[in-house]
C-alpha atoms as a PDB file:
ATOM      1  CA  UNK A   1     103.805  79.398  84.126  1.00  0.00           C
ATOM      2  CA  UNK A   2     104.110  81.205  87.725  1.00  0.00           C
ATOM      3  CA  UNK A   3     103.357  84.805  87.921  1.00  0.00           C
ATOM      4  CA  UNK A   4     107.230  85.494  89.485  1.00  0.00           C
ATOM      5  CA  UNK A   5     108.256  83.944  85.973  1.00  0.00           C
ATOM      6  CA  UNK A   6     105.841  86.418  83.738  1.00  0.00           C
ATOM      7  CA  UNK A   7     106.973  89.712  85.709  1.00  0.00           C
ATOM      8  CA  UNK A   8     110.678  88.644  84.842  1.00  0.00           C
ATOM      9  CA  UNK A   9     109.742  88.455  81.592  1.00  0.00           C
ATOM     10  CA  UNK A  10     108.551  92.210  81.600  1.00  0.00           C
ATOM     11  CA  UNK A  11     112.053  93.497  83.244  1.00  0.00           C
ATOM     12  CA  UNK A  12     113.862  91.948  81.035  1.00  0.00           C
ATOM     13  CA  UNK A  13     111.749  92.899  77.991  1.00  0.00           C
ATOM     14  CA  UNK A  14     111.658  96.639  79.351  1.00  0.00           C
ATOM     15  CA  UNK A  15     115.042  96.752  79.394  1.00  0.00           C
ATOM     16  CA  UNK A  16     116.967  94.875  82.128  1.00  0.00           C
ATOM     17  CA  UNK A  17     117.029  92.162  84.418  1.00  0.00           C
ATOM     18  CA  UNK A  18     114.956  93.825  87.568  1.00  0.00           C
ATOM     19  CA  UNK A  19     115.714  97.582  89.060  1.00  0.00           C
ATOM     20  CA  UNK A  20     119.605  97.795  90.281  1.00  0.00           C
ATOM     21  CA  UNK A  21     122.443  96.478  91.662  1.00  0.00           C
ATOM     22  CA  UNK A  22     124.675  97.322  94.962  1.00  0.00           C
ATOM     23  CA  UNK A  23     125.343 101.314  95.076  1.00  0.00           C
ATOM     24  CA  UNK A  24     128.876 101.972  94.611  1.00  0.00           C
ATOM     25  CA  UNK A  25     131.077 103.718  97.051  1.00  0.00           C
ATOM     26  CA  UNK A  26     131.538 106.821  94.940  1.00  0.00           C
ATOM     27  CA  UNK A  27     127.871 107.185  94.173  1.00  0.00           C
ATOM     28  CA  UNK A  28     127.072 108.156  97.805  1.00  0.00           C
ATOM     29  CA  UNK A  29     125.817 111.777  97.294  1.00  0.00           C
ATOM     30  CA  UNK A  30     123.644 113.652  99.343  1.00  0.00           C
ATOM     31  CA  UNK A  31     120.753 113.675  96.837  1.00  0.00           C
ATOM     32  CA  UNK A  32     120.423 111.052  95.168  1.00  0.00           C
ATOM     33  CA  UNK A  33     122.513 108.167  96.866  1.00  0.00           C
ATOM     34  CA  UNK A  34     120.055 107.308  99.882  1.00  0.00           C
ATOM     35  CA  UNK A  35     117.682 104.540 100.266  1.00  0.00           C
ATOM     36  CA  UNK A  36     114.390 104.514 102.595  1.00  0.00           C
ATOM     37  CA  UNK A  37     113.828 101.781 105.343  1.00  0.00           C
ATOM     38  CA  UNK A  38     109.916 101.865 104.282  1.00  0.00           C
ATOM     39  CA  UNK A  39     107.376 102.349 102.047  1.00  0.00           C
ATOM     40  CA  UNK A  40     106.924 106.138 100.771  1.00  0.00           C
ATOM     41  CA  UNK A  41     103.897 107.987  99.349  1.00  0.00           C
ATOM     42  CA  UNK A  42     104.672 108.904  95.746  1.00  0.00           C
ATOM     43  CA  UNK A  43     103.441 112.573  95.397  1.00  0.00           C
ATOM     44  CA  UNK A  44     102.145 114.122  92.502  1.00  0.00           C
ATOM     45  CA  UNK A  45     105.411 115.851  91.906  1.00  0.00           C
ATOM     46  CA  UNK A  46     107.746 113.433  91.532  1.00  0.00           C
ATOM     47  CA  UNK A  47     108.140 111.315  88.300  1.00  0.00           C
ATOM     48  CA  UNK A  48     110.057 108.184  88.017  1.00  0.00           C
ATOM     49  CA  UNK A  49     112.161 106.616  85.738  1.00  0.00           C
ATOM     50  CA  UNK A  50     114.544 103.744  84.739  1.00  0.00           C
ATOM     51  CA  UNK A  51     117.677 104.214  83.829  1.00  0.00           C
ATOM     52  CA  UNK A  52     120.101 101.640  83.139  1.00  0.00           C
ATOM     53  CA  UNK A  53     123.037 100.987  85.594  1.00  0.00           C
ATOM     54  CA  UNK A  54     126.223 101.643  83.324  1.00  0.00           C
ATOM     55  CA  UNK A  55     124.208 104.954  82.722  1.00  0.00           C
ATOM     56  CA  UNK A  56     124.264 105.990  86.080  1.00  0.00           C
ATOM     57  CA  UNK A  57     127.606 108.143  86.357  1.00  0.00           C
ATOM     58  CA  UNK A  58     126.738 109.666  83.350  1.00  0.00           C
ATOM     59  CA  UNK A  59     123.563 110.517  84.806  1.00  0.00           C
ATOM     60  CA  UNK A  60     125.147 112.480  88.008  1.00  0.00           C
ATOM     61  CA  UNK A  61     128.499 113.706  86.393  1.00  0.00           C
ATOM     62  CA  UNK A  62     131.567 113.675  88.246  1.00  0.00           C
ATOM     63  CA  UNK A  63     131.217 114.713  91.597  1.00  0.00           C
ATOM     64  CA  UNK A  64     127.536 115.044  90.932  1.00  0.00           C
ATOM     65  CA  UNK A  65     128.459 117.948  88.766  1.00  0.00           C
ATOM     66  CA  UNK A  66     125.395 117.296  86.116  1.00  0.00           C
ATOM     67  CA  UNK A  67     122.880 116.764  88.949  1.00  0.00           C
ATOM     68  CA  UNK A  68     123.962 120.159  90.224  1.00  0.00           C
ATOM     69  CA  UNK A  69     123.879 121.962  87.030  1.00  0.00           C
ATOM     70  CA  UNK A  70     120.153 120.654  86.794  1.00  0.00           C
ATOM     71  CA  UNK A  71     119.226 121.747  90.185  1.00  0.00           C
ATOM     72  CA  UNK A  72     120.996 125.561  89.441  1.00  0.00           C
ATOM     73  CA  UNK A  73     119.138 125.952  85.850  1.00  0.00           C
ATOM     74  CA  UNK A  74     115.704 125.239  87.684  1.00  0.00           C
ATOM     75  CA  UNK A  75     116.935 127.336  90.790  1.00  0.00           C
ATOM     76  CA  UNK A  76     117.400 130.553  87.945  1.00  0.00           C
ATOM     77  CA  UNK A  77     114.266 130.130  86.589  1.00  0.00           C
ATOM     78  CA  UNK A  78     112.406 129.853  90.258  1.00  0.00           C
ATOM     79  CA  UNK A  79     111.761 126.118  90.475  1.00  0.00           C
ATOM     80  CA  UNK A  80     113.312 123.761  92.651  1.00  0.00           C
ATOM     81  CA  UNK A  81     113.918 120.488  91.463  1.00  0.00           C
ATOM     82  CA  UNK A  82     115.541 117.567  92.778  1.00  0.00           C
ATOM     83  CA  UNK A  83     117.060 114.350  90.894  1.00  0.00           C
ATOM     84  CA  UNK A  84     117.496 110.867  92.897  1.00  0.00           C
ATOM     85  CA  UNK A  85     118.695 107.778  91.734  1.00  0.00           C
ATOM     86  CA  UNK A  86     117.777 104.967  94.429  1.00  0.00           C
ATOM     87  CA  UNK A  87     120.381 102.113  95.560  1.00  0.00           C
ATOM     88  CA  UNK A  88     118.146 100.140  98.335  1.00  0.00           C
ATOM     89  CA  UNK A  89     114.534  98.049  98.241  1.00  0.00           C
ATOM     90  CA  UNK A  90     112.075  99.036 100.057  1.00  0.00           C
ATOM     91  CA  UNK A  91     113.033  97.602 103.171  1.00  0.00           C
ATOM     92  CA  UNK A  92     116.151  99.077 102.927  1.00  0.00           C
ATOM     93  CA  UNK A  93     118.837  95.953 101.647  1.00  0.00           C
ATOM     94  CA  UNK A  94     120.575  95.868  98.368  1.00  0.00           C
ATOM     95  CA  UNK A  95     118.625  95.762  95.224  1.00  0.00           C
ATOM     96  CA  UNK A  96     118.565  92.513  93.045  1.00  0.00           C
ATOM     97  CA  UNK A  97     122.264  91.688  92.577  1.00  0.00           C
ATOM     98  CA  UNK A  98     122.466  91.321  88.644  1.00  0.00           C
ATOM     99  CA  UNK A  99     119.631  93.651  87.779  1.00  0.00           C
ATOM    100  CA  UNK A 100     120.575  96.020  85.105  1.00  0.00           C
ATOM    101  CA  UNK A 101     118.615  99.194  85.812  1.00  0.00           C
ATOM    102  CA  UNK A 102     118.053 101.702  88.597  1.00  0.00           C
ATOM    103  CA  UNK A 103     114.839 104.108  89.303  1.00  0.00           C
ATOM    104  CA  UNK A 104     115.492 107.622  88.756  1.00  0.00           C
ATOM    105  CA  UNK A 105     112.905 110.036  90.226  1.00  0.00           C
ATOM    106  CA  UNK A 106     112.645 113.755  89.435  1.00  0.00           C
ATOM    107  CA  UNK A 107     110.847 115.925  91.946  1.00  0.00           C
ATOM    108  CA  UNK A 108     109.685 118.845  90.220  1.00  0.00           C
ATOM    109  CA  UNK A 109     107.067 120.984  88.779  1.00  0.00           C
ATOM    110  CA  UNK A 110     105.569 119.807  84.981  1.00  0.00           C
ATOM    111  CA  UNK A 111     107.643 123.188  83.841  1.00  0.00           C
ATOM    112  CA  UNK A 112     111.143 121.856  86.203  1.00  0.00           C
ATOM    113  CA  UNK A 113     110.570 118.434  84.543  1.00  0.00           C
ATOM    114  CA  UNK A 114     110.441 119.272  80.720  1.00  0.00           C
ATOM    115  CA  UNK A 115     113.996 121.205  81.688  1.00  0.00           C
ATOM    116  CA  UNK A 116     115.921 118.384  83.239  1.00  0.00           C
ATOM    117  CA  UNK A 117     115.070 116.067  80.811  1.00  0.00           C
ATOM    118  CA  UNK A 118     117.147 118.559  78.329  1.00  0.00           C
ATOM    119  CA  UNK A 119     120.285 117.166  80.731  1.00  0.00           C
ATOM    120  CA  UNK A 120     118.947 113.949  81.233  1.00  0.00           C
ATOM    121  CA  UNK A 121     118.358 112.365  77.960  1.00  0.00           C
ATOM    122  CA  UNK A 122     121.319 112.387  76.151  1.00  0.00           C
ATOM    123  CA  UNK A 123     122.667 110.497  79.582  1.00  0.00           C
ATOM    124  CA  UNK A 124     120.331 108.010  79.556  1.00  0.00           C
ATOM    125  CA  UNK A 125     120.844 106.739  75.546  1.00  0.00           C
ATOM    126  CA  UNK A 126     122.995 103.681  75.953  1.00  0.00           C
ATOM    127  CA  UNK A 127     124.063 103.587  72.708  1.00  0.00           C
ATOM    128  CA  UNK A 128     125.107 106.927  72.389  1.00  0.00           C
ATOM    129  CA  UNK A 129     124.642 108.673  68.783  1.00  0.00           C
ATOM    130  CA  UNK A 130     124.127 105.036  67.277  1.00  0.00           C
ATOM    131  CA  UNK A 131     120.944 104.375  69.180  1.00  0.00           C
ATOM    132  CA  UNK A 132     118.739 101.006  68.295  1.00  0.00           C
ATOM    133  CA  UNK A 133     115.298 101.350  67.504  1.00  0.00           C
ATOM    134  CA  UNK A 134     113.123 100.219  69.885  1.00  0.00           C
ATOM    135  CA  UNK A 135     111.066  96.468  69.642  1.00  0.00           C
ATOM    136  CA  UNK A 136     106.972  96.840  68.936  1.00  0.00           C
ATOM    137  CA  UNK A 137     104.612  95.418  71.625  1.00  0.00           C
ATOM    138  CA  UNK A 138     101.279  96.335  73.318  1.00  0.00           C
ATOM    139  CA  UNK A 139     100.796  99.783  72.953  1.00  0.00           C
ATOM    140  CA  UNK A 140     103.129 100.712  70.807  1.00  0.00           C
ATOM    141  CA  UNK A 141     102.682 102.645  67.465  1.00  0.00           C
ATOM    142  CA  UNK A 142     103.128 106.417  66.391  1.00  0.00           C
ATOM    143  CA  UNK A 143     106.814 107.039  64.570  1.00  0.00           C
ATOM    144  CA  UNK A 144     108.744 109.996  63.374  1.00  0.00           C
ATOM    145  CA  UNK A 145     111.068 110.959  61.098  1.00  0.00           C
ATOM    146  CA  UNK A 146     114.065 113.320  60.660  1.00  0.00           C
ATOM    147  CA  UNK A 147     117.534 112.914  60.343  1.00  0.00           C
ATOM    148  CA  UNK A 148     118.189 110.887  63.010  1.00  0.00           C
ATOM    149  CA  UNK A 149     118.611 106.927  62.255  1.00  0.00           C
ATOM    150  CA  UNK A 150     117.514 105.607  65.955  1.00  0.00           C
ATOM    151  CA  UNK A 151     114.864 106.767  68.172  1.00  0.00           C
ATOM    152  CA  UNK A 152     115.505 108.510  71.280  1.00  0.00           C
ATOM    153  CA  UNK A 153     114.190 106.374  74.556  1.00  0.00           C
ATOM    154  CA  UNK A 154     113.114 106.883  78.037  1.00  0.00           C
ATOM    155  CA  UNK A 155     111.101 104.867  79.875  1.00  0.00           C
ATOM    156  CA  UNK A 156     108.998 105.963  82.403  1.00  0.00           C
ATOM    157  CA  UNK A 157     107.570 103.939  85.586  1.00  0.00           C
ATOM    158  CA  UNK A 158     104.215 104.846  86.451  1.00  0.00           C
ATOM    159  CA  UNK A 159     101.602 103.259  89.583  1.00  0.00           C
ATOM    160  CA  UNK A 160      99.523 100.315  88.200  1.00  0.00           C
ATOM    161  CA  UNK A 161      96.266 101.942  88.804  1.00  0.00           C
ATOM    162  CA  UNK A 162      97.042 104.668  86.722  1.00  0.00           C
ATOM    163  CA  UNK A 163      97.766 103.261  83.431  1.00  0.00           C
ATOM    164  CA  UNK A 164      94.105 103.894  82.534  1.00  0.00           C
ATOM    165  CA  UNK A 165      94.547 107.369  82.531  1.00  0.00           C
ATOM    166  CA  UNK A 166      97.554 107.094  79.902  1.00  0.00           C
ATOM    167  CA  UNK A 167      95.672 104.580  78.068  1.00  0.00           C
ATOM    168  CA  UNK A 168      92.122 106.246  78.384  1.00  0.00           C
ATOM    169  CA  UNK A 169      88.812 104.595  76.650  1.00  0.00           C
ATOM    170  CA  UNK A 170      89.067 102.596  73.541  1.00  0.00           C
ATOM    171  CA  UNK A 171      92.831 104.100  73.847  1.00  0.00           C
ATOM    172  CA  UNK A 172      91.721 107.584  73.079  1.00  0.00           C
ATOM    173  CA  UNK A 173      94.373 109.334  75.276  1.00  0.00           C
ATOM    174  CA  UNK A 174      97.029 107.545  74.128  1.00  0.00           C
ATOM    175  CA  UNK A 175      96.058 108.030  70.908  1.00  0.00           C
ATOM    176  CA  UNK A 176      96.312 111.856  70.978  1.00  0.00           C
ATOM    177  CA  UNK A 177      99.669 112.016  72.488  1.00  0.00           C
ATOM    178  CA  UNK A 178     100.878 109.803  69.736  1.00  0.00           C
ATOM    179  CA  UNK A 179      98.773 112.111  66.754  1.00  0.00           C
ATOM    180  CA  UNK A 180     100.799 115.051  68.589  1.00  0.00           C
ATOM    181  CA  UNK A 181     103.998 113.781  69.212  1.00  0.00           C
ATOM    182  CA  UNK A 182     104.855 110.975  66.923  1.00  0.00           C
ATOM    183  CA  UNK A 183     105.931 109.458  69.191  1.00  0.00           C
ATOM    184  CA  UNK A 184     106.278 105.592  69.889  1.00  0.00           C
ATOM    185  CA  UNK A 185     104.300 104.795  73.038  1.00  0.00           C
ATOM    186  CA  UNK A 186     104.026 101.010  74.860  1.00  0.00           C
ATOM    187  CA  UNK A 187     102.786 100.546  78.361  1.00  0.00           C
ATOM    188  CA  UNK A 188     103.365  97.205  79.485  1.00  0.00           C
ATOM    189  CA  UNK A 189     100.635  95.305  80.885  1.00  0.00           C
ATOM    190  CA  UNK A 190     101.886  93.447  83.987  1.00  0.00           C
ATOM    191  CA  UNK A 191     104.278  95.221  86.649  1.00  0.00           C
ATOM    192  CA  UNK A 192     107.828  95.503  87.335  1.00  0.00           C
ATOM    193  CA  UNK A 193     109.160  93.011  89.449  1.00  0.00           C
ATOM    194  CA  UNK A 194     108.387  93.399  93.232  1.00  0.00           C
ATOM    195  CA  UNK A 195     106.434  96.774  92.474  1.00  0.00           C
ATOM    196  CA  UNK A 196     103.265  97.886  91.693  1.00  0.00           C
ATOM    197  CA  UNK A 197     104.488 100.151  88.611  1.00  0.00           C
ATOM    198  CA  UNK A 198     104.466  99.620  85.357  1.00  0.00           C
ATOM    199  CA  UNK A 199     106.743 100.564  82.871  1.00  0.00           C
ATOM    200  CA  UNK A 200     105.581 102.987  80.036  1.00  0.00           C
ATOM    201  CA  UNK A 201     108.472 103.732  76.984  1.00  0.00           C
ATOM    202  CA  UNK A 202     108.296 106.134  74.377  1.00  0.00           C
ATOM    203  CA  UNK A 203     110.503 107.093  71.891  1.00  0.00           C
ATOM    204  CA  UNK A 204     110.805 109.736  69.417  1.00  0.00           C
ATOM    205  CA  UNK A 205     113.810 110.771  66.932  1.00  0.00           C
ATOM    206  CA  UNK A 206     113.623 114.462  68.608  1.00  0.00           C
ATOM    207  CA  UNK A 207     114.381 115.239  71.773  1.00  0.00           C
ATOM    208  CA  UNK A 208     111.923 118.149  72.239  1.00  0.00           C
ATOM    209  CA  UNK A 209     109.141 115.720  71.088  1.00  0.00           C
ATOM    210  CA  UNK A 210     110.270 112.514  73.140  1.00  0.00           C
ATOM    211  CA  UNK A 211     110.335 115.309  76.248  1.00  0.00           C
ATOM    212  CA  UNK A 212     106.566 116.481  75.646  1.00  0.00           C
ATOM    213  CA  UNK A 213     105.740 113.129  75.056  1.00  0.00           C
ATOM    214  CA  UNK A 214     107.301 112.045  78.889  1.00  0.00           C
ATOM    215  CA  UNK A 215     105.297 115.638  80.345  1.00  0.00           C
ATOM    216  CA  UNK A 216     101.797 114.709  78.413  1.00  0.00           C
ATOM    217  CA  UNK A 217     102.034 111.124  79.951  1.00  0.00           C
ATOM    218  CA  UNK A 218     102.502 112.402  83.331  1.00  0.00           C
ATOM    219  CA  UNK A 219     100.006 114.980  82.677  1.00  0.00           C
ATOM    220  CA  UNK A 220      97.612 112.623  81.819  1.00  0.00           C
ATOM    221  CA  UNK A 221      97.518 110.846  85.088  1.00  0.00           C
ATOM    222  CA  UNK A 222      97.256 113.965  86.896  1.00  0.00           C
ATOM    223  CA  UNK A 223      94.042 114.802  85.001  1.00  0.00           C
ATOM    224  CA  UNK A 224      92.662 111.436  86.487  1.00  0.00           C
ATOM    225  CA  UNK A 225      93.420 112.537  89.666  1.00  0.00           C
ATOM    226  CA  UNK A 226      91.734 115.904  89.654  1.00  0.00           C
ATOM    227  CA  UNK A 227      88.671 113.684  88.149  1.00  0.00           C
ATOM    228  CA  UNK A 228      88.388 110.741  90.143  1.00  0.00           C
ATOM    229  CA  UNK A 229      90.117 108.879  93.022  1.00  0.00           C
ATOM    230  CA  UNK A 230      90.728 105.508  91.239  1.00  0.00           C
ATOM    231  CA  UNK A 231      94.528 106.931  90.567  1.00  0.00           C
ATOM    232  CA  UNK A 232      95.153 109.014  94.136  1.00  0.00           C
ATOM    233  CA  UNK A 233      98.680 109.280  95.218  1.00  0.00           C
ATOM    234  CA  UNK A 234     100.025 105.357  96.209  1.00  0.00           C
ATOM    235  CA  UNK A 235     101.926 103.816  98.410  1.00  0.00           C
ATOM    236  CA  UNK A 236     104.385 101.770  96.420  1.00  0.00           C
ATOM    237  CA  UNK A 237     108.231 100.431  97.079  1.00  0.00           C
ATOM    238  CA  UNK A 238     111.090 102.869  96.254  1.00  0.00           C
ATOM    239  CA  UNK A 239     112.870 100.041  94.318  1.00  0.00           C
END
């Protein structure tokens, strides 16, 4: 079957139908609402999620209110830190109409990120405090256990030519992070429609361990970099 059909496959498998629909009116803010006419370099400090589009108000908060409150807490402790939830392609139209997700990036230090994901994922759980467990695939493995009878998710979108680095040989990185998180880990293999990232989810029944989990991966690629130049900063679409 065509390659078009495959990556459709992986959107909806990874959670939705594509990356986003139209931008409502009321979710024009100043930080987060804008799209980019172009192509943009994705810089070491900025880490990028998806987050499904019913989610979306929950994510910013009336007004913006919980974006705010995340800026402020990293703003006290001497970071800056800036949340964005993109509503345009890459050439600047309307995302996919009928997609069910939209890419959330976080602009921060390693420190600024580990914080805002203590707002962040409670508002991304679409089901709340009756979560589902997530489905196995390539990848996956690691657990947990506690209290808690579903798993905590994010799911994190990372450049296609650094999924080595989370991977690592004979799947020794990935390996560790699991061993020291317990947490459930599954990169998929091809990309995210129209994009050159691939989505990576983890999940974890604690929220301190599914956040260390999201930093590790992240760190993980920016170990490559500092190694090698097979996972340099890319130039990929802001879908």
């Amino acid at each position: 079957r065509s390659k078009q059909w495959y990556q459709r496959r992986v959107a909806i498998t990874a959670g939705g139908r594509g990356f986003a629909q139209k931008r409502p009116a009321d979710y024009d803010y100043e930080d987060y609402g804008s799209g980019y006419s172009k192509k943009r370099k994705i810089m070491d400090d900025v880490y990028r999620f998806l987050v499904k589009e019913p989610l979306v108000r929950a994510v910013i908060g009336k007004g913006g209110e919980h974006i705010r409150a995340i800026k402020d807490e990293a703003k006290e402790a001497g970071l800056e830190t800036k949340v964005s939830i993109y509503a345009q392609g890459a050439n600047g139209a309307p995302l996919m109409e009928g997609a069910m997700d939209r890419v959330m990036s976080v602009q921060t230090t390693t420190d600024g990120l580990a914080m805002a994901l203590e707002h962040l994922v409670p508002s991304v759980q679409i089901f709340g405090q009756n979560r589902r467990g997530g489905r196995g695939g390539r990848g996956g493995g690691g657990g947990g256990g506690g209290e808690r009878q579903q798993k905590l998710e994010l799911r994190l979108l990372v450049p296609a030519h650094c999924c080595s680095a989370i991977i690592g040989k004979g799947g020794s990185i990935i390996k560790k992070i699991k061993e020291e998180t317990k947490s459930y880990i599954q990169v998929y293999t091809l990309p995210m429609p129209l994009s050159e990232e691939h989505c990576v989810r983890i999940q974890n029944f604690e929220q301190p361990d599914l956040i260390n989990t999201a930093v590790k991966v992240f760190e993980s690629i920016a170990d490559k970099k500092e190694k090698s130049t097979d996972c340099d900063s890319a130039l990929i679409p802001l879908l």
